[in-house]
C-alpha atoms as a PDB file:
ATOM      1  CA  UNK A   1       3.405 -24.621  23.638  1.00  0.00           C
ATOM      2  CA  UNK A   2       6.161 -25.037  21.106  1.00  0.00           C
ATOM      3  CA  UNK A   3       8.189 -22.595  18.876  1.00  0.00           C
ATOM      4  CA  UNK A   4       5.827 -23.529  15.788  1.00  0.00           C
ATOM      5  CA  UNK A   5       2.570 -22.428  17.056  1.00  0.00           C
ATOM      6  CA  UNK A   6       2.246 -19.633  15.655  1.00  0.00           C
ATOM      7  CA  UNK A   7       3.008 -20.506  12.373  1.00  0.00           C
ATOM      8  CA  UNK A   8       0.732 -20.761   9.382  1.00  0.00           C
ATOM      9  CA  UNK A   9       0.486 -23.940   7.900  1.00  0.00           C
ATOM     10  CA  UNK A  10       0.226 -23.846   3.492  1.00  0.00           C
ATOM     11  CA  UNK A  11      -3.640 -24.764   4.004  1.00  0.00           C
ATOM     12  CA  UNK A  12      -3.605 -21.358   5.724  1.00  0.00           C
ATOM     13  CA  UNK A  13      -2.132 -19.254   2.835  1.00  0.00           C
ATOM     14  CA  UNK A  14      -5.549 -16.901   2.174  1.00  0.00           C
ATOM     15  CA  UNK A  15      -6.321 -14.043   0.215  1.00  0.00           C
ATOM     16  CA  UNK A  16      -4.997 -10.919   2.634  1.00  0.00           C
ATOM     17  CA  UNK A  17      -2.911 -13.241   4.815  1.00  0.00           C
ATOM     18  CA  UNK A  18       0.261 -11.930   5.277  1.00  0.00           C
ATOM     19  CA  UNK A  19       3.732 -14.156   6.149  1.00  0.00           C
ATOM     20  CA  UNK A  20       7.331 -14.301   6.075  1.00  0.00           C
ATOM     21  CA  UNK A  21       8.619 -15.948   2.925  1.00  0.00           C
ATOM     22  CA  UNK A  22      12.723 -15.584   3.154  1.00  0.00           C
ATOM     23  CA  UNK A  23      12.900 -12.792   5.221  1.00  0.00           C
ATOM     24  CA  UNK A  24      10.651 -10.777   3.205  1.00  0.00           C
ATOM     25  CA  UNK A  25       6.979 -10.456   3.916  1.00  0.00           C
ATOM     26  CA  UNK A  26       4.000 -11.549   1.525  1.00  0.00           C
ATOM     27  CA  UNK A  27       0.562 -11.199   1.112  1.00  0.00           C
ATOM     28  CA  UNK A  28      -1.555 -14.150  -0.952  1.00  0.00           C
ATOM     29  CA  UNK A  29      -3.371 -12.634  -3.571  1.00  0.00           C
ATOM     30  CA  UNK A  30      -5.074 -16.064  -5.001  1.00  0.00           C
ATOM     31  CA  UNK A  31      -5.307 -19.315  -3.262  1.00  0.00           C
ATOM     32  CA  UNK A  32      -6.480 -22.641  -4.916  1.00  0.00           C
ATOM     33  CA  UNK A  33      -6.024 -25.843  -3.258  1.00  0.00           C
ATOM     34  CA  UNK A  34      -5.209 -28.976  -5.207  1.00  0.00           C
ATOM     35  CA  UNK A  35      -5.312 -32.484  -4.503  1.00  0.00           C
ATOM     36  CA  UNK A  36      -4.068 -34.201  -7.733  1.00  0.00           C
ATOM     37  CA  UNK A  37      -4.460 -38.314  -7.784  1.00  0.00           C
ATOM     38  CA  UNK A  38      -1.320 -40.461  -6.132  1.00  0.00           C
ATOM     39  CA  UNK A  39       0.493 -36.704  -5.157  1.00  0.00           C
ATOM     40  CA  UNK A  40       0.257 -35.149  -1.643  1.00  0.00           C
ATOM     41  CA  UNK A  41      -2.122 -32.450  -1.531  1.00  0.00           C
ATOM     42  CA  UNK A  42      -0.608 -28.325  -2.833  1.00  0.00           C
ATOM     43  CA  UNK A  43      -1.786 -25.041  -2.184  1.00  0.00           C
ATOM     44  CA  UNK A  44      -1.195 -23.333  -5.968  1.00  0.00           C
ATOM     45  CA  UNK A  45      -1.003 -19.198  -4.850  1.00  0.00           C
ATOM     46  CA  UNK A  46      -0.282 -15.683  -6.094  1.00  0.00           C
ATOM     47  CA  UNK A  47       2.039 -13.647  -3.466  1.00  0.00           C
ATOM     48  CA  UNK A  48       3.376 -10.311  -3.328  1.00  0.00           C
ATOM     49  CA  UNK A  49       6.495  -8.707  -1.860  1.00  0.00           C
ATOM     50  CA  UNK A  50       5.557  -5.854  -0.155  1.00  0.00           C
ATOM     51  CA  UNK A  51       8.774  -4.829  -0.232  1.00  0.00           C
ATOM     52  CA  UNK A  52       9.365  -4.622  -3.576  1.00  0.00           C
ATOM     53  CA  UNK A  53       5.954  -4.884  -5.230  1.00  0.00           C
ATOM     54  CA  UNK A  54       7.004  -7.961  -7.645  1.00  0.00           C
ATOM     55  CA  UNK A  55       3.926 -10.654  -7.751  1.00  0.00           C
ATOM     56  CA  UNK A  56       4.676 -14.486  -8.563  1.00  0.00           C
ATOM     57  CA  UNK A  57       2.517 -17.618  -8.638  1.00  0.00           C
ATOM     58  CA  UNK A  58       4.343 -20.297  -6.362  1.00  0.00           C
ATOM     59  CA  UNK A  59       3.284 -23.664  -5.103  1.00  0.00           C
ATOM     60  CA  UNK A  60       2.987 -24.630  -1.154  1.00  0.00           C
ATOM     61  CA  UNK A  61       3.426 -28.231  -0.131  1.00  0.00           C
ATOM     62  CA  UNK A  62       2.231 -29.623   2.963  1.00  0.00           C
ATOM     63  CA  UNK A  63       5.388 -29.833   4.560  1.00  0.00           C
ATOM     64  CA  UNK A  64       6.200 -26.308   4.798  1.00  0.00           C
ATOM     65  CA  UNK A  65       4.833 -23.676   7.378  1.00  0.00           C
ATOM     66  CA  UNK A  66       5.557 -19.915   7.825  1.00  0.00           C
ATOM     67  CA  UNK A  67       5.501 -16.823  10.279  1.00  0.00           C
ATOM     68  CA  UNK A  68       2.881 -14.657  10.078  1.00  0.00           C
ATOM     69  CA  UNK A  69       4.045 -11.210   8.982  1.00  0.00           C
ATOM     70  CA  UNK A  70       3.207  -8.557  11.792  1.00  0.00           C
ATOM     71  CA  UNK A  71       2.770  -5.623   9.835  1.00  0.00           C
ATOM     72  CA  UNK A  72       1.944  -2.431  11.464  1.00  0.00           C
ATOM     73  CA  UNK A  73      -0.371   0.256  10.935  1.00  0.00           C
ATOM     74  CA  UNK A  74       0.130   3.995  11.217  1.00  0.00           C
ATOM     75  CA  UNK A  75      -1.459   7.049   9.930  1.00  0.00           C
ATOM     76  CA  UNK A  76       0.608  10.083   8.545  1.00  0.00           C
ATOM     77  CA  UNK A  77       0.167  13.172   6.492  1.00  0.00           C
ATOM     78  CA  UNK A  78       1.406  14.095   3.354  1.00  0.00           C
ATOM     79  CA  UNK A  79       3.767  17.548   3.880  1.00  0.00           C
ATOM     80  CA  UNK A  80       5.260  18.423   0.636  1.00  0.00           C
ATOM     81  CA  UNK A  81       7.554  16.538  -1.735  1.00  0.00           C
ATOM     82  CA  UNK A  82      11.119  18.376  -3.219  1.00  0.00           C
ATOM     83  CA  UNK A  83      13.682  17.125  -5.278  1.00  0.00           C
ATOM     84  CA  UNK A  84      13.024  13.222  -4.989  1.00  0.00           C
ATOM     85  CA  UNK A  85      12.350  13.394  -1.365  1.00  0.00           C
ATOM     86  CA  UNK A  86       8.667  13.348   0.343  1.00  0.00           C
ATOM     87  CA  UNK A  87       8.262  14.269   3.700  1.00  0.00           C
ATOM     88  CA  UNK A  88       5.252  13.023   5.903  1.00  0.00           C
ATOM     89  CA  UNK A  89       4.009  13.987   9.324  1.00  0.00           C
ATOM     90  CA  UNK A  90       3.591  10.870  11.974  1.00  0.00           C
ATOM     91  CA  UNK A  91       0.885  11.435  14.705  1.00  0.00           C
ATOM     92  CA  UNK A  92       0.053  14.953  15.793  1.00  0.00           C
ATOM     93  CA  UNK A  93       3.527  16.128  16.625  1.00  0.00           C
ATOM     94  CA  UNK A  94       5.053  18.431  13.958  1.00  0.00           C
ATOM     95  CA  UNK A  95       7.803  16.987  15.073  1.00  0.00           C
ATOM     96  CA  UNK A  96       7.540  13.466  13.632  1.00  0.00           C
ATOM     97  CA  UNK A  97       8.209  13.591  10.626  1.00  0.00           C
ATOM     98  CA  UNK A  98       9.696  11.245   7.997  1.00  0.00           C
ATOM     99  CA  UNK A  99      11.245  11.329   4.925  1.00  0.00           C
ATOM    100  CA  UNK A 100      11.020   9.067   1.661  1.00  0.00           C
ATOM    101  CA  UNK A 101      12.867   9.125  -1.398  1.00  0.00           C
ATOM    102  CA  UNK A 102      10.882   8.859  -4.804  1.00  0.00           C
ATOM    103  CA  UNK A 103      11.126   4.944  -5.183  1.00  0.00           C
ATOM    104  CA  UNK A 104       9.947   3.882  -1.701  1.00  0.00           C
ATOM    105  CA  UNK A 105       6.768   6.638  -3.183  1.00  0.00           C
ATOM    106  CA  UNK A 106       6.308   5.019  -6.437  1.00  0.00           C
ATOM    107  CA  UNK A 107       3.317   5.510  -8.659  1.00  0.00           C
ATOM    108  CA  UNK A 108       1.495   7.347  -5.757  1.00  0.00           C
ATOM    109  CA  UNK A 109       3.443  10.635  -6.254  1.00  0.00           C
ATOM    110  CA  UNK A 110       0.428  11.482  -8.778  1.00  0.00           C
ATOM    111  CA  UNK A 111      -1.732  11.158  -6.124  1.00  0.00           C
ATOM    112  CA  UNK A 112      -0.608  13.169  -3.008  1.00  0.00           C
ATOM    113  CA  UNK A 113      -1.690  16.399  -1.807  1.00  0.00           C
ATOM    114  CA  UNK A 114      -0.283  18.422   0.993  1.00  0.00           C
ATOM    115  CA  UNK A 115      -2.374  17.718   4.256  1.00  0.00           C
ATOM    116  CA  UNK A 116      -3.561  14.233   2.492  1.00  0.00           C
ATOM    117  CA  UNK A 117      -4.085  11.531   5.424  1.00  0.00           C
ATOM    118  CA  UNK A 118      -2.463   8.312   4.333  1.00  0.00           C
ATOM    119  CA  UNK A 119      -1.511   4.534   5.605  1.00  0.00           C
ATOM    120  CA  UNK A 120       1.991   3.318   6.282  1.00  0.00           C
ATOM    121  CA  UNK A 121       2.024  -0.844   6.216  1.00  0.00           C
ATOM    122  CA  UNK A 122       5.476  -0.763   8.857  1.00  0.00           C
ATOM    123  CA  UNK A 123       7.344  -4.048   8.844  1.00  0.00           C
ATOM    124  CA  UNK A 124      10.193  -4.370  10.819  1.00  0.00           C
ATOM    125  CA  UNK A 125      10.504  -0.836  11.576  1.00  0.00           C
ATOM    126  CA  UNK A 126      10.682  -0.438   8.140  1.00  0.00           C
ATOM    127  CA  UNK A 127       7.775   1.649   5.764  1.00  0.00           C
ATOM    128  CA  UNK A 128       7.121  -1.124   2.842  1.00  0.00           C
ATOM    129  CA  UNK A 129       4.120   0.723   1.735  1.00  0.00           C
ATOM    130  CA  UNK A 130       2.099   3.450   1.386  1.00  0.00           C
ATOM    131  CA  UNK A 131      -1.484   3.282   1.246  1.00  0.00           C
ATOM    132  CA  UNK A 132      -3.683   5.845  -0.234  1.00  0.00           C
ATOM    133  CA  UNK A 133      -7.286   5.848  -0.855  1.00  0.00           C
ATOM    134  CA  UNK A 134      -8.239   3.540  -4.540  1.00  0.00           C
ATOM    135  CA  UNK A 135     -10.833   6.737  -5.543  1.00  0.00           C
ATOM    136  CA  UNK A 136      -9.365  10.333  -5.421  1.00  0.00           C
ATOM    137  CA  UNK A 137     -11.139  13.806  -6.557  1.00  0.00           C
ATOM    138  CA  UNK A 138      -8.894  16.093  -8.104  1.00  0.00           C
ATOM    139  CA  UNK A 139      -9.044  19.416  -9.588  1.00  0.00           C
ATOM    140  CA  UNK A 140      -8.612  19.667 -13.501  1.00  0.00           C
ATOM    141  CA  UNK A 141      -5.418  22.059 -13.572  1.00  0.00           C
ATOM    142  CA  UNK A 142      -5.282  22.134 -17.525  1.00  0.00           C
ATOM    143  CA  UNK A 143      -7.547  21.020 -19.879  1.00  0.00           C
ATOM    144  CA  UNK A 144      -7.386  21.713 -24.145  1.00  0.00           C
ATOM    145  CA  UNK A 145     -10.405  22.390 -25.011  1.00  0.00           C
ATOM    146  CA  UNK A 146     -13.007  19.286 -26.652  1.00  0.00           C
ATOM    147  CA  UNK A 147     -13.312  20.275 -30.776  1.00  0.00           C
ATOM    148  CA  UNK A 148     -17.134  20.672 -31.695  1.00  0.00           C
ATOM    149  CA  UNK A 149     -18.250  17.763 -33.005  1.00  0.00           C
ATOM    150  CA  UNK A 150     -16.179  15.506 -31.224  1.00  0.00           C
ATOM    151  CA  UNK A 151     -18.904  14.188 -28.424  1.00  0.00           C
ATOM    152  CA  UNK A 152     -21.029  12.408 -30.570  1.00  0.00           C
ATOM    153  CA  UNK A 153     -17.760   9.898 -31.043  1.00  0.00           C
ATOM    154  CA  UNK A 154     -17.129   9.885 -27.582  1.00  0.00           C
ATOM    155  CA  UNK A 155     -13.595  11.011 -27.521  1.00  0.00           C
ATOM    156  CA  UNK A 156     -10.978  11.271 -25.302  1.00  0.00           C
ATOM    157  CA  UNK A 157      -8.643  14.354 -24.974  1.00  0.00           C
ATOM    158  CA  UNK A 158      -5.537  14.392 -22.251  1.00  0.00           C
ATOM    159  CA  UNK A 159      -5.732  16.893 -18.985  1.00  0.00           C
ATOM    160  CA  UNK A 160      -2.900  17.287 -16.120  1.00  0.00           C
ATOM    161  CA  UNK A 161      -4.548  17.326 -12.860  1.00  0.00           C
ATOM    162  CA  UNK A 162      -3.599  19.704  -9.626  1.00  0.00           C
ATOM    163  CA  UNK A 163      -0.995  17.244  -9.044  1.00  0.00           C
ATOM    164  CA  UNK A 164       0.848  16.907 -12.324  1.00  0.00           C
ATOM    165  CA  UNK A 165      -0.778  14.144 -13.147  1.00  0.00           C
ATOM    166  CA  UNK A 166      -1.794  13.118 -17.084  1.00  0.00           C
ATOM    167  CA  UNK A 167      -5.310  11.688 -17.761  1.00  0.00           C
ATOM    168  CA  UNK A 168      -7.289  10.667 -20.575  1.00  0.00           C
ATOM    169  CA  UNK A 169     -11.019  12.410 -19.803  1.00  0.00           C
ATOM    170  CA  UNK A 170     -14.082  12.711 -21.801  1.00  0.00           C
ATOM    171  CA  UNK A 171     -13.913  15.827 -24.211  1.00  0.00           C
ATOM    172  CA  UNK A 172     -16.561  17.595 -22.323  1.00  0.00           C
ATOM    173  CA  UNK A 173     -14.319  17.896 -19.001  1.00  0.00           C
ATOM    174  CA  UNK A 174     -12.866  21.376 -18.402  1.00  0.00           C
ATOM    175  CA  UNK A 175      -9.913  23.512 -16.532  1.00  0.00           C
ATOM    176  CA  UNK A 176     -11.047  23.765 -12.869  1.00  0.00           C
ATOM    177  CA  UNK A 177     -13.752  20.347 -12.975  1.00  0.00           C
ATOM    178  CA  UNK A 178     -13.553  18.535  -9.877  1.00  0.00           C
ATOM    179  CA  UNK A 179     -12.360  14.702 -11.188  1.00  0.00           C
ATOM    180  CA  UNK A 180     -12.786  11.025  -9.733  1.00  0.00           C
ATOM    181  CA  UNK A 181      -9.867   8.826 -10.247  1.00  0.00           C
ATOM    182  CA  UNK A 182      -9.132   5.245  -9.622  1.00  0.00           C
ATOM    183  CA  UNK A 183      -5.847   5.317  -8.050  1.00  0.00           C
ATOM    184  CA  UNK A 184      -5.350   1.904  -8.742  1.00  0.00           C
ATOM    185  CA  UNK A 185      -5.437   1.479 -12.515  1.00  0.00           C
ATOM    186  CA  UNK A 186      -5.198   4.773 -13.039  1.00  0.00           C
ATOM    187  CA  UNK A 187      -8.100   5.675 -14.767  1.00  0.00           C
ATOM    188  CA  UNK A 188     -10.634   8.506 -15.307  1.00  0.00           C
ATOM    189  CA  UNK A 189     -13.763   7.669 -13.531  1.00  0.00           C
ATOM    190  CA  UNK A 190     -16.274  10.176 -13.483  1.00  0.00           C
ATOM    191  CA  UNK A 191     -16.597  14.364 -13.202  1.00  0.00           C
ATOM    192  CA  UNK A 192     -17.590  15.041  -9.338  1.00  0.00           C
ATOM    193  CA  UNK A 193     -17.868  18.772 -10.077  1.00  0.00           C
ATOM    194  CA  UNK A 194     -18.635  21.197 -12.833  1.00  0.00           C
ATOM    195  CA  UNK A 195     -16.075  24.547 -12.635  1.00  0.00           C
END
């Protein structure tokens, strides 16, 4: 058994896996494996930082091998957010609870509700992301309403949802409809419920 058995060799770089690239842990996003004529075989990928969010395409030779990044797994609840600083629940005890500024919650912010389960990916004892669910229903807060006439074109008119969030509907969507949104891409994807 030697210090390098654990490590992931660049054939091993995956969709999903997740290593340690300079101290900062990845996860491959593409993966293509080349072997071009008279050149040693490369592994051509697309990685993220989890900890900042920044995707780049980089190239793998077969000489170089990596930890794999152990990233953790907890459940938490969203509390309330004030002032640039959201506050989650860990486990059952009220107790628990942790607090992240606005950056480290990103474009999710237009997504949480109070008492909203929720993932934290933990690396190094440190939160590096929040995961939330990629479909959402939310409750149409305000809503102008669709001009006569309008449907036949299949417009678009702009609503803010129960959580302040702006979204280009359908015309025929009204205050107090139930919404599905891809939290993702951000996008309208259906009406759930009719007010």
């Amino acid at each position: 058994m030697g210090i390098f058995d654990d490590m992931l060799s660049y054939s091993e770089l995956r969709p999903g896996i997740t290593f340690v690239l300079d101290g900062d842990p990845y996860r491959v996003l593409e993966y293509s494996f080349l072997r071009m004529q008279q050149r040693k075989p490369v592994a051509q990928t697309k990685i993220k930082n989890l900890r900042s969010g920044k995707v780049t395409s980089r190239t793998f030779h077969q000489n170089e091998s990596f930890k794999p990044a152990d990233i953790e797994k907890e459940t938490a609840i969203f509390l309330y957010g004030n002032r640039g600083e959201y506050w989650f629940r860990k486990g059952n005890d009220p107790k628990n609870r942790i607090m992240l500024k606005e950056e480290k919650v990103d474009d999710i912010i237009h997504y949480l509700l109070p008492n909203m389960s929720i993932m934290l990916d933990v690396f190094e004892d440190e939160i590096i992301n929040i995961e939330i669910p990629i479909k959402m229903d939310l409750k149409v807060k305000e809503a102008p309403p669709g001009v006569k006439g309008d449907s036949a074109t299949g417009g678009n008119k702009e609503v803010i949802l129960e959580t302040g969030l702006k979204l280009n509907v359908p015309l025929f969507i009204n205050a107090g409809d139930i919404v599905r949104v891809n939290t993702e891409s951000g996008d309208y994807i259906e009406r759930v419920e009719k007010a």
